[in-house]
Protein backbone atom coordinates (compact mmCIF):
# COMPACT_ATOMS: atom_id res chain seq x y z
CA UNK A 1 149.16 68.08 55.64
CA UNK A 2 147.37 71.25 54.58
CA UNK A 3 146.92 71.49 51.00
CA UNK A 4 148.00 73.55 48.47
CA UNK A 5 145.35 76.86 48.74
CA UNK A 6 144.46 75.62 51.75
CA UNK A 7 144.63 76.38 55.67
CA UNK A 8 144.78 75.12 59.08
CA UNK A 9 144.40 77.04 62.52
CA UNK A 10 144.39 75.90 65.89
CA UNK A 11 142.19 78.95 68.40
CA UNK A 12 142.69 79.28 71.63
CA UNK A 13 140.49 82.25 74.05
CA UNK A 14 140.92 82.64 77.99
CA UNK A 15 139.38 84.83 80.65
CA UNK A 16 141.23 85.04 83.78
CA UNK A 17 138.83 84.30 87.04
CA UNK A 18 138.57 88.15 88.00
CA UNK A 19 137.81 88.92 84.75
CA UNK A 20 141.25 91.84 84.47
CA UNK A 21 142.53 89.64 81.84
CA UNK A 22 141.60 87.58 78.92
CA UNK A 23 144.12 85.91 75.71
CA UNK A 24 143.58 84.75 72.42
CA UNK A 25 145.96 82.32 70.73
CA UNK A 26 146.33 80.73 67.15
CA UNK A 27 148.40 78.47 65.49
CA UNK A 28 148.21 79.04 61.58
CA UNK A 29 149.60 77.16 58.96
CA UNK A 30 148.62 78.69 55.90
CA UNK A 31 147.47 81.77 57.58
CA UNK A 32 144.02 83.23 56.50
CA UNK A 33 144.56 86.32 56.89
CA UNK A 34 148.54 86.68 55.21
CA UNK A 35 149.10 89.04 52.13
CA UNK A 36 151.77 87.58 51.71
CA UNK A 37 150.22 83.90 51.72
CA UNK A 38 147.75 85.64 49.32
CA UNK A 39 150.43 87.39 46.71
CA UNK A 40 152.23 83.61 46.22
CA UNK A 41 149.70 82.15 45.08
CA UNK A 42 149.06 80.09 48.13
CA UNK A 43 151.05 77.06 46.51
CA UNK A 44 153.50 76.29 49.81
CA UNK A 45 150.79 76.64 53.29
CA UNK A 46 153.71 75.81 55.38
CA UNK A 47 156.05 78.31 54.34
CA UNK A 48 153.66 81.12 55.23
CA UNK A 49 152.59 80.01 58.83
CA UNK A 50 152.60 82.12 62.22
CA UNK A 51 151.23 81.75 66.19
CA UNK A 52 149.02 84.63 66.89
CA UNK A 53 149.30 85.84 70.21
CA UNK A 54 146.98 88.62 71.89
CA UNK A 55 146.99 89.33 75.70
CA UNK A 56 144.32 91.56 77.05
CA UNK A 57 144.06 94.09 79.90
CA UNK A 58 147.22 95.14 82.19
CA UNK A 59 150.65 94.37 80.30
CA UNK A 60 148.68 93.70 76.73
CA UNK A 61 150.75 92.80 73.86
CA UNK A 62 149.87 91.55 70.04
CA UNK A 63 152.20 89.03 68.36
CA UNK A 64 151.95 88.18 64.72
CA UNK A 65 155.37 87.05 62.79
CA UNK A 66 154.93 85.08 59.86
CA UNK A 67 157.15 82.60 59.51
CA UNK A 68 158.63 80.15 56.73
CA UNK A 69 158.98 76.53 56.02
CA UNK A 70 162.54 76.51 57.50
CA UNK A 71 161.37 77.59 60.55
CA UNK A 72 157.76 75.85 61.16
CA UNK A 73 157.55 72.33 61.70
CA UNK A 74 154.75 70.03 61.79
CA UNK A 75 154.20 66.93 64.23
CA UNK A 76 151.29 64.56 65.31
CA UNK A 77 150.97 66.32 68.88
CA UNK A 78 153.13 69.15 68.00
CA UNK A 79 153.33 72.55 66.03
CA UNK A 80 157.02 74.12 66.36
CA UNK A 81 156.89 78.01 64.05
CA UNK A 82 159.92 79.66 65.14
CA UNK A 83 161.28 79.44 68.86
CA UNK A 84 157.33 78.89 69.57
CA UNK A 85 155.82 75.93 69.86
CA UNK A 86 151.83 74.38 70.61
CA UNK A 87 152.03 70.64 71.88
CA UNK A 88 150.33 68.20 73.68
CA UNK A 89 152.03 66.81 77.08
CA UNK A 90 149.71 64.10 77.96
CA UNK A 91 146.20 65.26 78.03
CA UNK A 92 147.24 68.50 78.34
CA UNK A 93 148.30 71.39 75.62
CA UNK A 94 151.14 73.00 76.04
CA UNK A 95 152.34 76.66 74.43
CA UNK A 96 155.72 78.00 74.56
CA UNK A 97 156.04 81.53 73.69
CA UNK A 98 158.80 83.42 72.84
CA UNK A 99 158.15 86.13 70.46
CA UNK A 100 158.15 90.07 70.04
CA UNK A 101 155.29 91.93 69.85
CA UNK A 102 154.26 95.05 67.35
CA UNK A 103 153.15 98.35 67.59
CA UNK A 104 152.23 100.60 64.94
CA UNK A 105 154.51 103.21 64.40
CA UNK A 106 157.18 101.95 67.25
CA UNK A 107 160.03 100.35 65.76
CA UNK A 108 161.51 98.54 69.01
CA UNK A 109 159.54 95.20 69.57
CA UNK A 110 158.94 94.19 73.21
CA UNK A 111 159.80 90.33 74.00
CA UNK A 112 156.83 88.17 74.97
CA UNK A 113 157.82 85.05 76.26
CA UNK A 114 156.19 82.78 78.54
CA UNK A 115 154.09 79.39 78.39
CA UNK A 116 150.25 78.69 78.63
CA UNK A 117 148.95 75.50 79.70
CA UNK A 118 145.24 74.51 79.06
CA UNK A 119 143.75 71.78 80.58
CA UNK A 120 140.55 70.55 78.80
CA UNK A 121 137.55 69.72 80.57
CA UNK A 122 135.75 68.26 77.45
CA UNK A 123 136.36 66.68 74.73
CA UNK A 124 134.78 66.59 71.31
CA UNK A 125 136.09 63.58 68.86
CA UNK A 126 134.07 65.42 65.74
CA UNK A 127 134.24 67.98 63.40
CA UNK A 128 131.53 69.98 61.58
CA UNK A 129 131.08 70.64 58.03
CA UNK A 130 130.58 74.37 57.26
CA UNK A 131 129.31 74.00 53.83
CA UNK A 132 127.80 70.87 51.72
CA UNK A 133 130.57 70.37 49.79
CA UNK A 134 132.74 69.68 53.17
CA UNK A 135 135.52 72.24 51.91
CA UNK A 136 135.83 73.93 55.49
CA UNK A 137 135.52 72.00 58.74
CA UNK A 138 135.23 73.05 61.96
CA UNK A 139 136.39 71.27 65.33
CA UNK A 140 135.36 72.19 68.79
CA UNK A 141 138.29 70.36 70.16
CA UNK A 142 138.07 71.09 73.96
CA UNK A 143 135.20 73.61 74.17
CA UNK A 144 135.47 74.40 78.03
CA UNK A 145 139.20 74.01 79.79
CA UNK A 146 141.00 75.67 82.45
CA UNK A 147 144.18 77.47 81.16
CA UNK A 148 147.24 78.86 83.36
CA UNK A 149 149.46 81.21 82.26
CA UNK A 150 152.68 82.08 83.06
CA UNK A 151 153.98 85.07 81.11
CA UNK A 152 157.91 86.14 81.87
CA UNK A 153 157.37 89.29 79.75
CA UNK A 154 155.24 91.37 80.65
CA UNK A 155 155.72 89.75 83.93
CA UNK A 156 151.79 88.40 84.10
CA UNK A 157 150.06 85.18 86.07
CA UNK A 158 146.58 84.40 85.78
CA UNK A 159 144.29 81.60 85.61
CA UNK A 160 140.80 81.08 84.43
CA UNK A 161 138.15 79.40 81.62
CA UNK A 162 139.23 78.57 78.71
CA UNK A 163 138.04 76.97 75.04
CA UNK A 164 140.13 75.18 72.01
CA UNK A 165 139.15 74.48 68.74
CA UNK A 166 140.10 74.60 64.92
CA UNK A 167 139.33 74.70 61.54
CA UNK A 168 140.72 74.02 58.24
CA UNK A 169 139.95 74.70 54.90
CA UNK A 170 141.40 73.35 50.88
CA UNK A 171 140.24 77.00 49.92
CA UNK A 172 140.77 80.16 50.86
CA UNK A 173 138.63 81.33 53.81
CA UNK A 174 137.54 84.15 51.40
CA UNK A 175 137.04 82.23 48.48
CA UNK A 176 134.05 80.33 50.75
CA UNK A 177 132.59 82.77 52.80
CA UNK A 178 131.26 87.05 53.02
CA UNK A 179 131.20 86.72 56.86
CA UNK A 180 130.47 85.35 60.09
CA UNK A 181 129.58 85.59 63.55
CA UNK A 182 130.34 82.91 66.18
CA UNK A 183 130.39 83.02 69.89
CA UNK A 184 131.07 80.29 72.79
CA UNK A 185 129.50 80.70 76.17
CA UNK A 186 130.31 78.32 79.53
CA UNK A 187 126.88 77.54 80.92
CA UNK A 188 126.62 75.49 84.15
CA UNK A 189 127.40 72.30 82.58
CA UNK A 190 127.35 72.94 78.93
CA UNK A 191 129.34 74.80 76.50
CA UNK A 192 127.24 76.56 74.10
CA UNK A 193 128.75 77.31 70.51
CA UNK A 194 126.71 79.43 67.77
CA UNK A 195 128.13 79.71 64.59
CA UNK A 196 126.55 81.46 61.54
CA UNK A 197 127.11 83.31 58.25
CA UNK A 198 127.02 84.05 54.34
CA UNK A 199 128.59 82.03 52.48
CA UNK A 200 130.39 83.19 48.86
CA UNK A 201 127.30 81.40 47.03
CA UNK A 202 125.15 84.08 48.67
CA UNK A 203 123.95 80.96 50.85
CA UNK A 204 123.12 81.14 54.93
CA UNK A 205 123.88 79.05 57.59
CA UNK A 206 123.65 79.07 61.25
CA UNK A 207 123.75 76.51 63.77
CA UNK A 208 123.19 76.38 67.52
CA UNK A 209 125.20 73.61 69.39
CA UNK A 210 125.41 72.47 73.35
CA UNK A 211 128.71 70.14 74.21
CA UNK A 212 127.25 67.98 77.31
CA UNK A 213 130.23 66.88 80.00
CA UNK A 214 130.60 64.19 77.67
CA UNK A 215 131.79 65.64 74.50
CA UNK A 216 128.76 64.96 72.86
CA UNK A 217 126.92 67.74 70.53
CA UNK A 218 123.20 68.88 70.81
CA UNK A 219 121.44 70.69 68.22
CA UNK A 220 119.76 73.36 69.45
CA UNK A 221 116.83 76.03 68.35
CA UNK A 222 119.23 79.20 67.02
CA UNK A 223 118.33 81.83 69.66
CA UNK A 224 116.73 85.60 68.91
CA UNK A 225 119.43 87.65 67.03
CA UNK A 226 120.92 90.07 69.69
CA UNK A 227 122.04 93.41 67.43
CA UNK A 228 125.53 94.57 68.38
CA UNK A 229 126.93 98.01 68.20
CA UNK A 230 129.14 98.11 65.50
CA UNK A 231 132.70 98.71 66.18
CA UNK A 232 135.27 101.34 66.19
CA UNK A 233 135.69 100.41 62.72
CA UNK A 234 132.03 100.44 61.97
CA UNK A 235 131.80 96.29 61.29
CA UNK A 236 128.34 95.23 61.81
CA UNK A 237 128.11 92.97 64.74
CA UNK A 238 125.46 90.39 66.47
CA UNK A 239 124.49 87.65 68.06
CA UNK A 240 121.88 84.96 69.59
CA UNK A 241 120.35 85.79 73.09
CA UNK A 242 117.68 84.78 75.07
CA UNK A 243 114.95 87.76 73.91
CA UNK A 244 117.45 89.26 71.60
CA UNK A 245 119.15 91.11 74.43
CA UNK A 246 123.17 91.08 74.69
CA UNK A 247 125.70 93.62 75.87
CA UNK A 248 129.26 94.51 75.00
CA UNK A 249 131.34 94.14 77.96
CA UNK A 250 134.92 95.29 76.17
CA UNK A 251 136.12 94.99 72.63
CA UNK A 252 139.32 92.79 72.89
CA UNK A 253 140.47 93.34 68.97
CA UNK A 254 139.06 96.23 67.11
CA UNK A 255 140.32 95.84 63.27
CA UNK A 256 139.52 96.94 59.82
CA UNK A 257 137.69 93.33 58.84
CA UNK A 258 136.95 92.07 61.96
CA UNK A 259 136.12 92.05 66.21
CA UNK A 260 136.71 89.88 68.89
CA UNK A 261 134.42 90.98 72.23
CA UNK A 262 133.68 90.02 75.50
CA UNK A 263 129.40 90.05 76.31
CA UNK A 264 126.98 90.28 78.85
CA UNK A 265 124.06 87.81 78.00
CA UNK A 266 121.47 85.18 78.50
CA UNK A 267 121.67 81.75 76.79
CA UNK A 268 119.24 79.33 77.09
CA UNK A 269 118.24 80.18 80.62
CA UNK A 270 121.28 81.19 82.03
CA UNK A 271 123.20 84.36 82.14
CA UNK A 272 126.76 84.18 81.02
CA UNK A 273 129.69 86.04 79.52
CA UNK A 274 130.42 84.67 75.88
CA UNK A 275 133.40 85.50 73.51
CA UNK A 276 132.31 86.67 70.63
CA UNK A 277 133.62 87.52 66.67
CA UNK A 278 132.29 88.70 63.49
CA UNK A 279 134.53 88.76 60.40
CA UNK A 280 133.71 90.77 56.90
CA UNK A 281 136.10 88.76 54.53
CA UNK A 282 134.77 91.30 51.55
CA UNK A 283 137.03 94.04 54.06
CA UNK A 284 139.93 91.71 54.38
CA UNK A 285 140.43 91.04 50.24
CA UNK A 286 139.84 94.71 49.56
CA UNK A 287 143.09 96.56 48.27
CA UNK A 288 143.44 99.24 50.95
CA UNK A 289 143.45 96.42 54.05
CA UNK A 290 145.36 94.48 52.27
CA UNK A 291 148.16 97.43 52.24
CA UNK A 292 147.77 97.85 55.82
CA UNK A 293 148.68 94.16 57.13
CA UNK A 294 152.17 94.03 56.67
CA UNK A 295 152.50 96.36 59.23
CA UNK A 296 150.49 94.37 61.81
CA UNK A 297 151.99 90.94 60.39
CA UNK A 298 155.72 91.60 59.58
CA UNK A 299 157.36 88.39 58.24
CA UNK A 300 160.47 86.44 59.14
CA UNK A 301 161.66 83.52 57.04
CA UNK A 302 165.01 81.82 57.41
């Protein structure tokens, strides 16, 4: 259970094989980025949880309804918020979507509905620590995966690479951390996962890791920091790249306090295309965002 002040999300991210389409996905209980989680006092995480969904290029649509604790339930293998629901079928995680989207300024919501199906490829059985007092964790659940997806509305089907993980936190995200960068590249065999930040404390850390086919994690040497444009919002961006060299290839979310891209780079050898975020928390707690994200995130609860 996800304690009181506390948070859970589940992250999903898919590129379709031709590259014309790419998804995000995440399961929140406790959702980071709420104002409305924020403005209760953060004493009930289950009554304030949601299932982000973004599809990218033709037919793109953003879903983000908060929901309450009448409407989300919790399971082992299972996460039910609303009529959605993440589970796992066998070795295989399941997503049933039905949902309307939002766009600013348009009243009528379009209805997404479909399912995605990822299929991991490894596994990871650990999680990481992303400070010393263990407050926030971090799981690279199924790093690399093949996901299907079968959208109804819009009407899209696509397959391609995929990546799962979560974190969790008995804090708020902002009440740990300034901001972050973190990316996750498919090399030939390996997944490669680089994660780093300022913490609240005014502390650093970074870390560099390689999931073999076997699950397992290798430590390796942080590559050259790649500089980033910044974004439409002006948020500083970056990341690691073999001779500090990385490109953007598109800009999948473009928001006040944070970006989600696509890049052209070289990791350890090997030129790849990585997903990539950086998140200013100081932008997300500041009074004029925090206006603005009831009209991305409306809320339902029964």
């Amino acid at each position: 259970m996800v304690p009181p002040q506390g948070y859970r999300w589940w992250y999903v991210d898919a590129i379709s094989d031709d590259g014309r389409f790419g998804l995000t996905i995440i399961g929140f209980i406790g959702s980071v980025f709420s104002p409305y989680y924020r403005s209760s006092g953060r004493h009930l995480p289950l009554d304030h949880s949601c299932l982000n969904i973004a599809l990218y290029g033709p037919g793109a649509r953003w879903v983000m309804t908060e929901r309450g604790a009448g409407d989300t339930a919790q399971h082992r293998d299972a996460l039910t918020i609303g009529p959605s629901a993440m589970r796992w079928d066998g070795d295989r995680l399941v997503i049933d979507i039905e949902e309307r989207d939002v766009r600013l300024g348009i009243p009528w919501r379009r209805r997404v509905r479909g399912q995605v199906v990822l299929h991991p490829e490894i596994l990871v059985g650990q999680s990481f620590r992303l400070d010393a007092a263990g407050t926030h964790h971090w799981h690279a659940i199924a790093p690399r995966a093949r996901v299907e997806v079968r959208m109804h509305d819009p009407a899209i089907t696509w397959s391609g690479s995929g990546y799962l993980d979560g974190n969790d936190g008995r804090e708020p995200l902002e009440a740990g951390f300034k901001s972050w960068h973190w990316s996750r590249a498919h090399l030939g065999r390996d997944v490669a996962v680089i994660y780093e930040g300022q913490r609240r404390d005014g502390s650093h850390f970074g870390s560099a890791l390689r999931f073999g086919p076997d699950g397992t994690p290798e430590e390796a040497e942080l590559p050259l920091v790649a500089p980033l444009p910044p974004s439409g919002w002006l948020l500083g961006r970056q990341t690691r790249a073999d001779r500090g060299l990385a490109s953007v290839i598109r800009t999948w979310e473009d928001a006040p306090f944070y970006a989600r891209s696509t890049l052209r780079t070289q990791l350890f050898g090997e030129n790849v295309t990585a997903v990539q975020e950086s998140i200013s928390l100081d932008r997300l707690i500041h009074p004029v965002v925090q206006f603005m994200l009831p009209y991305k995130m409306p809320r339902e609860a029964g």
